[in-house]
Protein backbone atom coordinates (compact mmCIF):
# COMPACT_ATOMS: atom_id res chain seq x y z
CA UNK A 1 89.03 88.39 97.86
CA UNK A 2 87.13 87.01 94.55
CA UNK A 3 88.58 85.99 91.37
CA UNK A 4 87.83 88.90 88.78
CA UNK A 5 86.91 88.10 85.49
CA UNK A 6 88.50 88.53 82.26
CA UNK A 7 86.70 91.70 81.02
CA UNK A 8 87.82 92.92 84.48
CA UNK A 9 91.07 91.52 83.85
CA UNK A 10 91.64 93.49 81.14
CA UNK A 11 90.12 96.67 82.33
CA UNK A 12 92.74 96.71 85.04
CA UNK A 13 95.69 95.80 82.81
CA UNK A 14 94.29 99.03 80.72
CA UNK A 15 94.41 101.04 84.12
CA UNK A 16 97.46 99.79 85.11
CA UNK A 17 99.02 100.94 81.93
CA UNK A 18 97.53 104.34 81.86
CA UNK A 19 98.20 105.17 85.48
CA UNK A 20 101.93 103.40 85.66
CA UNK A 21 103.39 103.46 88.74
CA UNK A 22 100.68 106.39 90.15
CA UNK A 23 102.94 109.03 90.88
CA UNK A 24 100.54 111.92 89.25
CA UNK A 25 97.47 110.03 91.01
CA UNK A 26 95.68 112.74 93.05
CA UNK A 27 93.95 111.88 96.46
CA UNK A 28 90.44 111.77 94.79
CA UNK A 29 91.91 109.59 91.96
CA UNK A 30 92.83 106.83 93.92
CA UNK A 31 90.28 107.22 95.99
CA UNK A 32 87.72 106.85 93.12
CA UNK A 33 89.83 103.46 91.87
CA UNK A 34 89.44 102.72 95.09
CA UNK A 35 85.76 102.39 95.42
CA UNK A 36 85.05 101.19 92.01
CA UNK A 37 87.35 98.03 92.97
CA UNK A 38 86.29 97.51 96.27
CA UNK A 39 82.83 95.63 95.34
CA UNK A 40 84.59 93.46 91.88
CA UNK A 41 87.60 92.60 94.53
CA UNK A 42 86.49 91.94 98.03
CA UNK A 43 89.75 92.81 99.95
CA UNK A 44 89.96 90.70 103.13
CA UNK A 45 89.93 93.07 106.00
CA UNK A 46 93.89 93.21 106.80
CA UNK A 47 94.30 94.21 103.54
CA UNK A 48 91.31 97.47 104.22
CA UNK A 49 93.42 98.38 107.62
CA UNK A 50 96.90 98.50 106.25
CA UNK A 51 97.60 102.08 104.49
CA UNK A 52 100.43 102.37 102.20
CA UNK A 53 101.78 105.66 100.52
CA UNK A 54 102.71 106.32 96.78
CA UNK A 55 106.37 106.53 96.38
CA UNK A 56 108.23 108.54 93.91
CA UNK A 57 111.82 106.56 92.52
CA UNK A 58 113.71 108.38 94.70
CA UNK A 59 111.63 107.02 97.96
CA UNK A 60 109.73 110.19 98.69
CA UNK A 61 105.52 109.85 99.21
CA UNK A 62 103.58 111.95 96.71
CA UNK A 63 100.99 111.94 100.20
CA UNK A 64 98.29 109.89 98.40
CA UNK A 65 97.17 107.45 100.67
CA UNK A 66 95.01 103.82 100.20
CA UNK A 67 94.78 100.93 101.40
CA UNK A 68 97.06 97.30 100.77
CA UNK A 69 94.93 95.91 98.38
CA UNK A 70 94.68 98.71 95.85
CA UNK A 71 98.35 99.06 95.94
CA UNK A 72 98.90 95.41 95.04
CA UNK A 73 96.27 94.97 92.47
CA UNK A 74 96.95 98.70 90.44
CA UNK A 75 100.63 98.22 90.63
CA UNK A 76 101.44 101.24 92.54
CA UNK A 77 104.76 102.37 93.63
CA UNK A 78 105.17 101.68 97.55
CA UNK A 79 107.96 101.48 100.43
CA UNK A 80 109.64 98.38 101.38
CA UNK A 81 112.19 97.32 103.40
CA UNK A 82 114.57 94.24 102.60
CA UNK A 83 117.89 93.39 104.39
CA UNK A 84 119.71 90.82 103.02
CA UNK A 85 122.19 88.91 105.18
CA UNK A 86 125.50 86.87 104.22
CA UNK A 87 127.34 84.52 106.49
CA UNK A 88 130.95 84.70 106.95
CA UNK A 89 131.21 81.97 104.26
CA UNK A 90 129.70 84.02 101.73
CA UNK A 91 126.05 81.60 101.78
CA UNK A 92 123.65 83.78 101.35
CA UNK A 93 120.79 83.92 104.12
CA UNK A 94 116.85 83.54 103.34
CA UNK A 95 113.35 82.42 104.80
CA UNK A 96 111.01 80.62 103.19
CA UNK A 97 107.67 82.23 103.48
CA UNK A 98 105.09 79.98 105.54
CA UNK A 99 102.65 78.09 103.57
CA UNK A 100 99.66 79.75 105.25
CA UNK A 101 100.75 82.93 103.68
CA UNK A 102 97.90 84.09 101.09
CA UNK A 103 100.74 85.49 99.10
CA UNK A 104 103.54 83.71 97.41
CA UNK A 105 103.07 80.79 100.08
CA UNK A 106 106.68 78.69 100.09
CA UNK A 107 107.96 80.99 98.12
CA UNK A 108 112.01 82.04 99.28
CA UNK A 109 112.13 85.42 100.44
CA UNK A 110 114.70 87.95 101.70
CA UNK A 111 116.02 87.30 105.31
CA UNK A 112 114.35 90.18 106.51
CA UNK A 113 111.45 91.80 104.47
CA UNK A 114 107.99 93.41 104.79
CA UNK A 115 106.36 96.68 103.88
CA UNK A 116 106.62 100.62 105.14
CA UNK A 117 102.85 101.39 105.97
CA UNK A 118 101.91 104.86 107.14
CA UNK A 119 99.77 105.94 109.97
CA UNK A 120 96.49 107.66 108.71
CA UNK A 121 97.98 110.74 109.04
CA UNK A 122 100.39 109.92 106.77
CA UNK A 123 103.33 109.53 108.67
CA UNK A 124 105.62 106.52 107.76
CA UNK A 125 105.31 103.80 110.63
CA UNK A 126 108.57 102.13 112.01
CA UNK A 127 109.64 99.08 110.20
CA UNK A 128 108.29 95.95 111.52
């Protein structure tokens, strides 16, 4: 991943706004995004393997499918799963995300939290 720079900046915060959360983003739209970000970004490859879905509010995938990084960096509605935990005290539970993390490194999170990817046919995956 490379730092983008501010006239790329703010041609994504433009796209961002126009698109929203992508739920009328056809297949070939995102795809095009897609490739036109690919070169400026430089996703690492974990972020090229994992496939996400576009969600509507109510949790249901428009079936447009791309890859981590595009999801993250557009802004575009995807599954996740959080469970959050109390003891019998009342304390609430978290983790602390591990410092290696590229993301939010240290950062508290959820007890339990991480993405729903799909399969590339489009079926949603089990939670991890």
């Amino acid at each position: 991943m490379k730092p983008l720079s501010h006239d790329a900046l703010d041609e994504l915060r433009a796209i961002r706004r126009a698109i929203r959360f992508g739920w009328d983003l056809s297949q070939r739209d995102l795809d095009r995004l897609t490739d036109s970000w690919r070169e400026r970004f430089l996703p690492e490859p974990h972020d090229e393997s994992e496939l996400f879905d576009i969600a509507r509010a109510d949790g249901t995938s428009t079936g447009v499918i791309g890859p981590r990084w595009v999801f993250h960096l557009l802004g575009l509605a995807h599954r996740a799963s959080h469970v959050g935990l109390c003891t019998e005290g009342g304390l609430i539970v978290l983790q602390r995300r591990s410092l290696t993390k590229r993301e939010w490194p240290g950062a508290w999170d959820m007890a339990v939290a991480g993405h729903v990817s799909v399969a590339p046919g489009g079926e949603p995956m089990s939670y991890e």
